[in-house]
C-alpha atoms as a PDB file:
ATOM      1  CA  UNK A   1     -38.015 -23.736 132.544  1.00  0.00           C
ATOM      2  CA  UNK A   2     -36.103 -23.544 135.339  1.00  0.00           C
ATOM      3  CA  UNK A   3     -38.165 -26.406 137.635  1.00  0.00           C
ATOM      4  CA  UNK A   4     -38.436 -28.702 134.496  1.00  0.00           C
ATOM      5  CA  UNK A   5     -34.519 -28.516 134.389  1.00  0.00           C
ATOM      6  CA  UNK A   6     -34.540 -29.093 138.436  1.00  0.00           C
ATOM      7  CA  UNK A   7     -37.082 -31.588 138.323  1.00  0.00           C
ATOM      8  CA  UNK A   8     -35.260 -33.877 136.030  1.00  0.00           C
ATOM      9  CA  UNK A   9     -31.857 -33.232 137.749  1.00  0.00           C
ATOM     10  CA  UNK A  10     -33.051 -34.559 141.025  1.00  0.00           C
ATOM     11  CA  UNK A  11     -33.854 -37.771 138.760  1.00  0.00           C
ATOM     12  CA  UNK A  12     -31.063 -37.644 136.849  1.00  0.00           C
ATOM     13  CA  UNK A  13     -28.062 -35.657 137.422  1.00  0.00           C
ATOM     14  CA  UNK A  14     -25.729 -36.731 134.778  1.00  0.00           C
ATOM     15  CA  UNK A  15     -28.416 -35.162 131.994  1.00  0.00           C
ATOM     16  CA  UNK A  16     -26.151 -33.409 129.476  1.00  0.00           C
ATOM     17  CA  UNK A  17     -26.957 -30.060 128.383  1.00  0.00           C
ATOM     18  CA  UNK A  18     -27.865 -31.451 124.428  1.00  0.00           C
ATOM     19  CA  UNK A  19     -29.957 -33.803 126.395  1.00  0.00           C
ATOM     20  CA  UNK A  20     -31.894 -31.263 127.820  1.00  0.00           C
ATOM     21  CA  UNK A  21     -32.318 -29.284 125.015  1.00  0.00           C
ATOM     22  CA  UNK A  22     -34.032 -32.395 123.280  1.00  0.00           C
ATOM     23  CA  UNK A  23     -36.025 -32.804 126.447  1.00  0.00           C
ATOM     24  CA  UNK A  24     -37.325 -29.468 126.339  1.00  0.00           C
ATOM     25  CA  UNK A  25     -37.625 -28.669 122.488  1.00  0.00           C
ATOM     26  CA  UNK A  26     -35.466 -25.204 123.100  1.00  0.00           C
ATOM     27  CA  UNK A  27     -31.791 -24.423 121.988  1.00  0.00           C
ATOM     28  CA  UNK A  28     -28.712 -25.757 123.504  1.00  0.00           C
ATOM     29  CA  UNK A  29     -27.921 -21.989 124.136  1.00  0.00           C
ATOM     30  CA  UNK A  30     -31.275 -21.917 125.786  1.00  0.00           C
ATOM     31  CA  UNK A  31     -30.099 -24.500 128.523  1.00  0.00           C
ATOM     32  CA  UNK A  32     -26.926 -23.179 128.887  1.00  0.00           C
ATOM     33  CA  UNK A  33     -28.210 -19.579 129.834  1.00  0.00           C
ATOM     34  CA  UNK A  34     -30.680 -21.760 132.406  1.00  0.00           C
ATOM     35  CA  UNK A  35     -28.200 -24.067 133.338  1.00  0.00           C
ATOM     36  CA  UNK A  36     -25.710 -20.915 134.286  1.00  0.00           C
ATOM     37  CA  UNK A  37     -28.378 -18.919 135.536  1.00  0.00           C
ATOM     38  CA  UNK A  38     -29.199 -22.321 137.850  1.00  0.00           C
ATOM     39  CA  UNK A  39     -25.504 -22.256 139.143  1.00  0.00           C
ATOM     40  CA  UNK A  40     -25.001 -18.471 139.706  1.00  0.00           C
ATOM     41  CA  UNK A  41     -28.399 -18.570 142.188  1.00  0.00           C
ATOM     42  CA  UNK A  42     -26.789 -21.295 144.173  1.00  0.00           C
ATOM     43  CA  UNK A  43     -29.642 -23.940 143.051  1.00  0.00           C
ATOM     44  CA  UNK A  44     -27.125 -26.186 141.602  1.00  0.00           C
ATOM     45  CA  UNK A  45     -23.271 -27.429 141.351  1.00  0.00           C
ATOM     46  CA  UNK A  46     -21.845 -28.788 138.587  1.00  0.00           C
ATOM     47  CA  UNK A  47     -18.976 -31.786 139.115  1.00  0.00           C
ATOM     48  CA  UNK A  48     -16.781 -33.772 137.047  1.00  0.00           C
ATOM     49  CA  UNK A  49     -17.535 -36.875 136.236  1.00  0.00           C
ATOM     50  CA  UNK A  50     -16.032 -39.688 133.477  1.00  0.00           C
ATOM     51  CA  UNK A  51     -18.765 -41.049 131.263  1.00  0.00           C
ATOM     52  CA  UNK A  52     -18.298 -44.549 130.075  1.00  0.00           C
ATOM     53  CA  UNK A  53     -16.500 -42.987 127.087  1.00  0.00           C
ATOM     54  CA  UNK A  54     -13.647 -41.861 129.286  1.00  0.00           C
ATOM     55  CA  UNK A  55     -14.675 -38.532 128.193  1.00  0.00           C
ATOM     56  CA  UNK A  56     -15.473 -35.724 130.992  1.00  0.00           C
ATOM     57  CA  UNK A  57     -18.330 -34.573 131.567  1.00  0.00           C
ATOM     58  CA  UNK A  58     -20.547 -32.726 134.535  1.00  0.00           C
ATOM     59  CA  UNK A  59     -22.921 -33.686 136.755  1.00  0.00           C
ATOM     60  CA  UNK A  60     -25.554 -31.217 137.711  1.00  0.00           C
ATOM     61  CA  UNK A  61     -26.405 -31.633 141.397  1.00  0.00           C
ATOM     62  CA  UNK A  62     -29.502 -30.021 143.100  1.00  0.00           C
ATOM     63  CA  UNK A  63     -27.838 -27.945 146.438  1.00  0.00           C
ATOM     64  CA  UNK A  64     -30.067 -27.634 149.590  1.00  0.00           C
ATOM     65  CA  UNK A  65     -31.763 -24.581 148.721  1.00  0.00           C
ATOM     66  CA  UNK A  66     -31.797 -25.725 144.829  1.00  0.00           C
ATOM     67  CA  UNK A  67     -34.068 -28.717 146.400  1.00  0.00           C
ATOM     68  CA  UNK A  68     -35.990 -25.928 148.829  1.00  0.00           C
ATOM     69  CA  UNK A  69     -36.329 -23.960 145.805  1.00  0.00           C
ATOM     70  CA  UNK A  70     -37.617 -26.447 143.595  1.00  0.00           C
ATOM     71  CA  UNK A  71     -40.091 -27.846 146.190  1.00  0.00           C
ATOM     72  CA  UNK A  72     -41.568 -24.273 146.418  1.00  0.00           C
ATOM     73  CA  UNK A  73     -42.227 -23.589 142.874  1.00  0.00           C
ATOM     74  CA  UNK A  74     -43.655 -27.158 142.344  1.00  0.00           C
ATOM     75  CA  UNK A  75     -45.976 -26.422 145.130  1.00  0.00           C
ATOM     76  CA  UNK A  76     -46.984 -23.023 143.757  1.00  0.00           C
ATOM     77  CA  UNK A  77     -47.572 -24.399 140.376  1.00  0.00           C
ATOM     78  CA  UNK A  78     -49.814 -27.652 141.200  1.00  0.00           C
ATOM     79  CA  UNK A  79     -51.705 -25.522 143.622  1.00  0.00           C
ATOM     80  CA  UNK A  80     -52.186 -23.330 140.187  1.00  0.00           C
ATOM     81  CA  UNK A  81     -52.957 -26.580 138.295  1.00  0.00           C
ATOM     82  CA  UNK A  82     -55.797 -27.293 141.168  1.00  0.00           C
ATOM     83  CA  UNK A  83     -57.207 -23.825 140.157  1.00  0.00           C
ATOM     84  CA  UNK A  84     -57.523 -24.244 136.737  1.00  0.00           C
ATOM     85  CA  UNK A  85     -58.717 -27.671 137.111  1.00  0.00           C
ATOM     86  CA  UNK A  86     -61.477 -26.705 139.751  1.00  0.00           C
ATOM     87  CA  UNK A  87     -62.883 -23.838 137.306  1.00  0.00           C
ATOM     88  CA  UNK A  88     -62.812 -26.313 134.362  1.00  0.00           C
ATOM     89  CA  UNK A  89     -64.723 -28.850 136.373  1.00  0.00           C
ATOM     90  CA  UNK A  90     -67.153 -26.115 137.356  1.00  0.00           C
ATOM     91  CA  UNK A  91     -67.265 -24.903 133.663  1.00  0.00           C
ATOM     92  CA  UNK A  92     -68.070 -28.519 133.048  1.00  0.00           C
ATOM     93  CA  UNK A  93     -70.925 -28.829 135.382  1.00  0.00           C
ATOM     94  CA  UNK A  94     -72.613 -25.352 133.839  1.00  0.00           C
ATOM     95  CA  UNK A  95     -72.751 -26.663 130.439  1.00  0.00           C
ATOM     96  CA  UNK A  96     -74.100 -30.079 131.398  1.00  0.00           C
ATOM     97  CA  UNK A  97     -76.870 -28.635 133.077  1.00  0.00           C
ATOM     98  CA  UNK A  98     -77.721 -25.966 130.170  1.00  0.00           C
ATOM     99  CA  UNK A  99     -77.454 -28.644 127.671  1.00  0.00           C
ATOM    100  CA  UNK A 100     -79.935 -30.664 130.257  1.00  0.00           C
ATOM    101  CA  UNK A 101     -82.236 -27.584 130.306  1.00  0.00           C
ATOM    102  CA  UNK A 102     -82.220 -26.760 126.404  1.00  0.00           C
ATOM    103  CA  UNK A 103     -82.752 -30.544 125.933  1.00  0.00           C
ATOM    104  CA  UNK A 104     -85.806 -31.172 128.470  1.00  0.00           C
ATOM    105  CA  UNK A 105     -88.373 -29.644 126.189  1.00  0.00           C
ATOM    106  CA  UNK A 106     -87.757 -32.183 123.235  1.00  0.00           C
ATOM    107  CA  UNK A 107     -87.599 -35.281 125.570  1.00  0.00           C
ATOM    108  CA  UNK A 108     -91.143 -34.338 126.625  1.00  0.00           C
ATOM    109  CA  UNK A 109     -92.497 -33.844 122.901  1.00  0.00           C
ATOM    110  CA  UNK A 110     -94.050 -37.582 121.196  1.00  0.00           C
ATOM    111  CA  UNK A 111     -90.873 -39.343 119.299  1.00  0.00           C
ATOM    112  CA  UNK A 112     -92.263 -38.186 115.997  1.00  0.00           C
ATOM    113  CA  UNK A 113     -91.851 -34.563 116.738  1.00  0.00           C
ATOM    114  CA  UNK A 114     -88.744 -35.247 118.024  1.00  0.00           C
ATOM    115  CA  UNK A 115     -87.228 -36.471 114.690  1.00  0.00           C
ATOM    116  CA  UNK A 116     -88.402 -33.790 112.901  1.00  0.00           C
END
């Protein structure tokens, strides 16, 4: 959860806590445990800001090893993604061609037989 919460910080900084945990489908506790655990690693700082409302609020702002951090792990999970994707498209490719082999035999038979 952690580089879905720094991903969309280095979009959007002023994403509220409640925000997030509508983003993400998890508990506002949830975030808050991430968000704190985010802060006490050094990742990000939080600053005050005014919303529109003239209420205060906090800005959550990616620090330089936050943004070395969070290019690392995206890194390390598309070159996962690649992975997966390369076995599926391999997978892919073996069941084509068995479905070409079990199917040979009946394109050769008269139309007829085929049918039946």
């Amino acid at each position: 959860m952690d580089v879905l919460i720094l991903r969309q910080l280095a979009r959007q900084p002023h994403t509220t806590q409640r925000e997030f945990a509508k983003l993400l489908s998890v508990s506002l506790g949830r975030v808050n445990y991430c968000i704190n655990a985010l802060l006490d690693k050094g990742w990000i700082k939080a600053q005050n800001f005014k919303r529109s409302d003239k209420k205060l609020a906090y800005a959550y702002l990616l620090t330089p090893e936050g943004l070395e951090n969070k290019a690392r792990i995206t890194a390390s999970f598309l070159q996962r993604k690649r992975a997966e994707y390369d076995a599926l498209r391999a997978e892919i490719e073996q069941l084509s061609a068995e479905i070409e082999v079990e199917d040979a035999p009946k394109a050769l038979l008269p139309d007829a037989e085929q049918n039946a």
